[in-house]
C-alpha atoms as a PDB file:
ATOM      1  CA  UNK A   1       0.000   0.000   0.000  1.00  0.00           C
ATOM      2  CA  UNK A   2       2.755   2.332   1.009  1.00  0.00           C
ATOM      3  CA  UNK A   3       4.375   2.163  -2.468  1.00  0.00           C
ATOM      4  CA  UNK A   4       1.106   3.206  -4.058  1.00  0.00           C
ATOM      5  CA  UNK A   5       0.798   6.484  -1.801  1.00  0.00           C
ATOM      6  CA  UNK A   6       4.550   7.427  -2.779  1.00  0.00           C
ATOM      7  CA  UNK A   7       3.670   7.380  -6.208  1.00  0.00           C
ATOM      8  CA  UNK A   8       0.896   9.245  -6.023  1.00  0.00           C
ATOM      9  CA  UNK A   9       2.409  11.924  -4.160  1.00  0.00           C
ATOM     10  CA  UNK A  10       5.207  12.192  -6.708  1.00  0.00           C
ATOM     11  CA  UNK A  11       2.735  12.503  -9.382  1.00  0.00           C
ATOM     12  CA  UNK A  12       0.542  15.249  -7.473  1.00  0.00           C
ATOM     13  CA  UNK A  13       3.908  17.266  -6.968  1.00  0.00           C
ATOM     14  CA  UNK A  14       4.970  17.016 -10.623  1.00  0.00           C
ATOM     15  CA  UNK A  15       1.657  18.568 -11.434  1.00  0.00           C
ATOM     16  CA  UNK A  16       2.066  21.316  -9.426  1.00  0.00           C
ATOM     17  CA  UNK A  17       5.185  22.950 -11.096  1.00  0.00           C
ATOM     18  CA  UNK A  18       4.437  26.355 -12.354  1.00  0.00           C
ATOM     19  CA  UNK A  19       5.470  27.707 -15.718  1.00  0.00           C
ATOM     20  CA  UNK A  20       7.877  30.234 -16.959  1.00  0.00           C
ATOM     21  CA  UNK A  21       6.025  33.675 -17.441  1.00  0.00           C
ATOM     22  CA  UNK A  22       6.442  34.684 -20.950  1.00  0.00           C
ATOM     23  CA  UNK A  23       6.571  38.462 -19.940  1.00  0.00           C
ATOM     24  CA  UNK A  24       7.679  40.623 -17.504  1.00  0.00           C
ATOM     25  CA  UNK A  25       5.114  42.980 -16.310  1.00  0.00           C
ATOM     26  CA  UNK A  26       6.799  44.335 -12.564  1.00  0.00           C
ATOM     27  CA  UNK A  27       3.584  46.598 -11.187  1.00  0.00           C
ATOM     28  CA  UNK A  28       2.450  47.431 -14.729  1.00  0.00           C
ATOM     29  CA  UNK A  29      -1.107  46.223 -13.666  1.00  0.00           C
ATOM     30  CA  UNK A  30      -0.557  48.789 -10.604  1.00  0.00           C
ATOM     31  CA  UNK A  31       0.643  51.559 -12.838  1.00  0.00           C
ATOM     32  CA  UNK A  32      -2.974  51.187 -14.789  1.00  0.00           C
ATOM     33  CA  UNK A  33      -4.683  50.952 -12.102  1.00  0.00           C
ATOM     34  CA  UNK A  34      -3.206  54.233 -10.487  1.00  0.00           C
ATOM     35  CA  UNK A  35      -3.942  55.703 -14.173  1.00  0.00           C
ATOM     36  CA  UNK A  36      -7.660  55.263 -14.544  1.00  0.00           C
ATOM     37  CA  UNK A  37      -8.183  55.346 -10.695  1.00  0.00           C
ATOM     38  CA  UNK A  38      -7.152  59.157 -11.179  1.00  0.00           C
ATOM     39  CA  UNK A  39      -5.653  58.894  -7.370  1.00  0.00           C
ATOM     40  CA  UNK A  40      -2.895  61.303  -6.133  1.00  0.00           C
ATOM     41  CA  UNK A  41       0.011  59.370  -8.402  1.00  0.00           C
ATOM     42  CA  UNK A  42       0.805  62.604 -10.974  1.00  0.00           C
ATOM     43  CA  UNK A  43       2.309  61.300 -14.602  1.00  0.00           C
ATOM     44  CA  UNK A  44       5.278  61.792 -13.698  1.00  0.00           C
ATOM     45  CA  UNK A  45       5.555  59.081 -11.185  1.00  0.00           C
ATOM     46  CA  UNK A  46       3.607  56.846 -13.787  1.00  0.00           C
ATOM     47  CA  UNK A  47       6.369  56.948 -16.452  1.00  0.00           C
ATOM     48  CA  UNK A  48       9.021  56.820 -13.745  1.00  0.00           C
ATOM     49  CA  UNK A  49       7.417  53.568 -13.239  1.00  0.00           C
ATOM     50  CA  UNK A  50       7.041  52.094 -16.300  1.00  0.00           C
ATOM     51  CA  UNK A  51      10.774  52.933 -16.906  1.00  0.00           C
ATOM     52  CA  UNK A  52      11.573  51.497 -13.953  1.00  0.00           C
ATOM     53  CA  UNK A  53       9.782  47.906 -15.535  1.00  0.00           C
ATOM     54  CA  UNK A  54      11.216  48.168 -18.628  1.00  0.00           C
ATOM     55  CA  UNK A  55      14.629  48.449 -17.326  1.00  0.00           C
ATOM     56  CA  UNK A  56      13.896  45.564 -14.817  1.00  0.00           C
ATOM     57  CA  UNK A  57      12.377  43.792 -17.522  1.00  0.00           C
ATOM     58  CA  UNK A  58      15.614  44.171 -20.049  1.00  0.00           C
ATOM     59  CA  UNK A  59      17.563  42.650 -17.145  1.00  0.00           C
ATOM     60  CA  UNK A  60      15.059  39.915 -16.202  1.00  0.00           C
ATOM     61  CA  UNK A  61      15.748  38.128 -19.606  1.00  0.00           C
ATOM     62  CA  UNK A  62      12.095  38.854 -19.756  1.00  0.00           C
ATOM     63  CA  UNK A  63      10.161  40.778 -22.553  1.00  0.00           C
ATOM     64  CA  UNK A  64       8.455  43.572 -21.598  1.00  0.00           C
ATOM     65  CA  UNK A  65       5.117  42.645 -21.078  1.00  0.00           C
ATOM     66  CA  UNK A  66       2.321  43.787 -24.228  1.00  0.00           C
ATOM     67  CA  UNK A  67       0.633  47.543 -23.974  1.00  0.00           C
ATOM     68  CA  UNK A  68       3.844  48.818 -21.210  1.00  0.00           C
ATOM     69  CA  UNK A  69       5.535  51.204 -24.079  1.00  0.00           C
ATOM     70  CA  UNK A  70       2.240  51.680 -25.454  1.00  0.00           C
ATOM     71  CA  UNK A  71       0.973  53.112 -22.194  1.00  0.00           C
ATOM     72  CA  UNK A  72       4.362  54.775 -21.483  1.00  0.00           C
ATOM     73  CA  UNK A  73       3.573  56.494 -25.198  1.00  0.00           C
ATOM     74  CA  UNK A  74       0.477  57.873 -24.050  1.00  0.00           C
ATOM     75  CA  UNK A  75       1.757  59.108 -20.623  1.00  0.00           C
ATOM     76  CA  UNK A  76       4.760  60.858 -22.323  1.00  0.00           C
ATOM     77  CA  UNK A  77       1.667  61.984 -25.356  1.00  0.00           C
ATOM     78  CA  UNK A  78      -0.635  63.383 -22.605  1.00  0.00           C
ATOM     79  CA  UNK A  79       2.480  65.277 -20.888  1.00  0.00           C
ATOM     80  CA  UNK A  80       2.882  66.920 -24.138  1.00  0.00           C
ATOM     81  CA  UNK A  81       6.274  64.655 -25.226  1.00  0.00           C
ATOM     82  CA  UNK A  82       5.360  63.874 -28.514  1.00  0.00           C
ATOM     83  CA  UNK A  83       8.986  62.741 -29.082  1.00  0.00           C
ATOM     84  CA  UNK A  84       9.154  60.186 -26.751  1.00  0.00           C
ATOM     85  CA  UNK A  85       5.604  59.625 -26.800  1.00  0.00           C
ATOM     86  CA  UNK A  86       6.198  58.330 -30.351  1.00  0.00           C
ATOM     87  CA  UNK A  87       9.168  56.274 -29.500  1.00  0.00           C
ATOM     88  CA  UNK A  88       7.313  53.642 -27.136  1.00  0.00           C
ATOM     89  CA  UNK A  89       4.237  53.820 -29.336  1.00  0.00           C
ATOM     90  CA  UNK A  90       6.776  52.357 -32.417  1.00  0.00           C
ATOM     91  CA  UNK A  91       8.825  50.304 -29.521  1.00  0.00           C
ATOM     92  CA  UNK A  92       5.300  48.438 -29.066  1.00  0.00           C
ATOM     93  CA  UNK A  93       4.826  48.270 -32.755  1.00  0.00           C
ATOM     94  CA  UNK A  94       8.169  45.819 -33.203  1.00  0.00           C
ATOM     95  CA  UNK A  95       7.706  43.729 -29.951  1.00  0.00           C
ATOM     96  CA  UNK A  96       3.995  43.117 -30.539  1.00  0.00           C
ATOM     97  CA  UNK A  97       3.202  43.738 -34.842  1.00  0.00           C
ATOM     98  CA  UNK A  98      -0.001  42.548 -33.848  1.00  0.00           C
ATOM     99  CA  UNK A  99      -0.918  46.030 -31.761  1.00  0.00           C
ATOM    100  CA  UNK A 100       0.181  47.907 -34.890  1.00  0.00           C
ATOM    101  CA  UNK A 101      -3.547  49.064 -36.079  1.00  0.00           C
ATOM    102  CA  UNK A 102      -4.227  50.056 -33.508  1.00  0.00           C
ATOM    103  CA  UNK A 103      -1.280  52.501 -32.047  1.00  0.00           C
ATOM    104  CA  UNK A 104      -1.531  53.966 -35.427  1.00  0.00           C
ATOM    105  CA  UNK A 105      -5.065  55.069 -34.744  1.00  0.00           C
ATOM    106  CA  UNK A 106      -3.826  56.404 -31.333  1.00  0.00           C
ATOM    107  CA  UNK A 107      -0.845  58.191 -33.712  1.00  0.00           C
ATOM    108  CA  UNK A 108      -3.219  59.358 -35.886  1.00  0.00           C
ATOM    109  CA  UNK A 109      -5.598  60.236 -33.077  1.00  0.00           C
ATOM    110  CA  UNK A 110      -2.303  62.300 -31.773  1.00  0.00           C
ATOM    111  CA  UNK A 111      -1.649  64.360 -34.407  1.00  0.00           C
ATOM    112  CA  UNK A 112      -5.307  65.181 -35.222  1.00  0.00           C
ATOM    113  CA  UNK A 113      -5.658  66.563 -32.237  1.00  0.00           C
ATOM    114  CA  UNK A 114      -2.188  69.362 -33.030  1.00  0.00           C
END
């Protein structure tokens, strides 16, 4: 009987090894959250933080996880950094070509508003 338990316990803890995460995200999901929760975090501090991930994420051996730059674009956009704000929109362009309809509309959105 005993030999029956031990192999079901090794099978149980084989099934409970987590994956890899394909992306590193750091507090992106906090970042947003600070965003549309329109709390006491200014801009600034936003795209301090996203910096902050993408550096962390460059060193993780990670990707950055999908929509950071793109968010960091529209920080840097709404702070009037149209420069920069470009940059991480085109940055999120190459990692993710599927997002590319899309930032273009927020591009073109960007410059119809000029």
């Amino acid at each position: 009987m005993k030999p029956v338990l031990l192999v079901m316990a090794a099978l149980l803890m084989v099934g409970c090894k987590s994956t890899k995460p394909m992306y590193y995200y750091g507090g992106y999901q906090t970042t947003v959250y600070h965003y549309f929760k329109n709390d006491e975090t200014t801009v600034d501090q936003q795209i301090n933080a996203l910096e902050i991930i993408i550096e962390k994420a460059a060193n993780s051996g990670l990707p950055v996880a999908p929509g950071v730059h793109a968010h960091l674009g529209m920080l840097y956009f709404e702070q009037g950094d149209g420069v920069n704000g470009a940059a991480h929109f085109d940055a999120e362009k190459q990692l993710f070509p599927e997002s590319a309809i899309y930032i273009n509309f927020l591009l073109a959105n960007q410059k119809a508003a000029k």
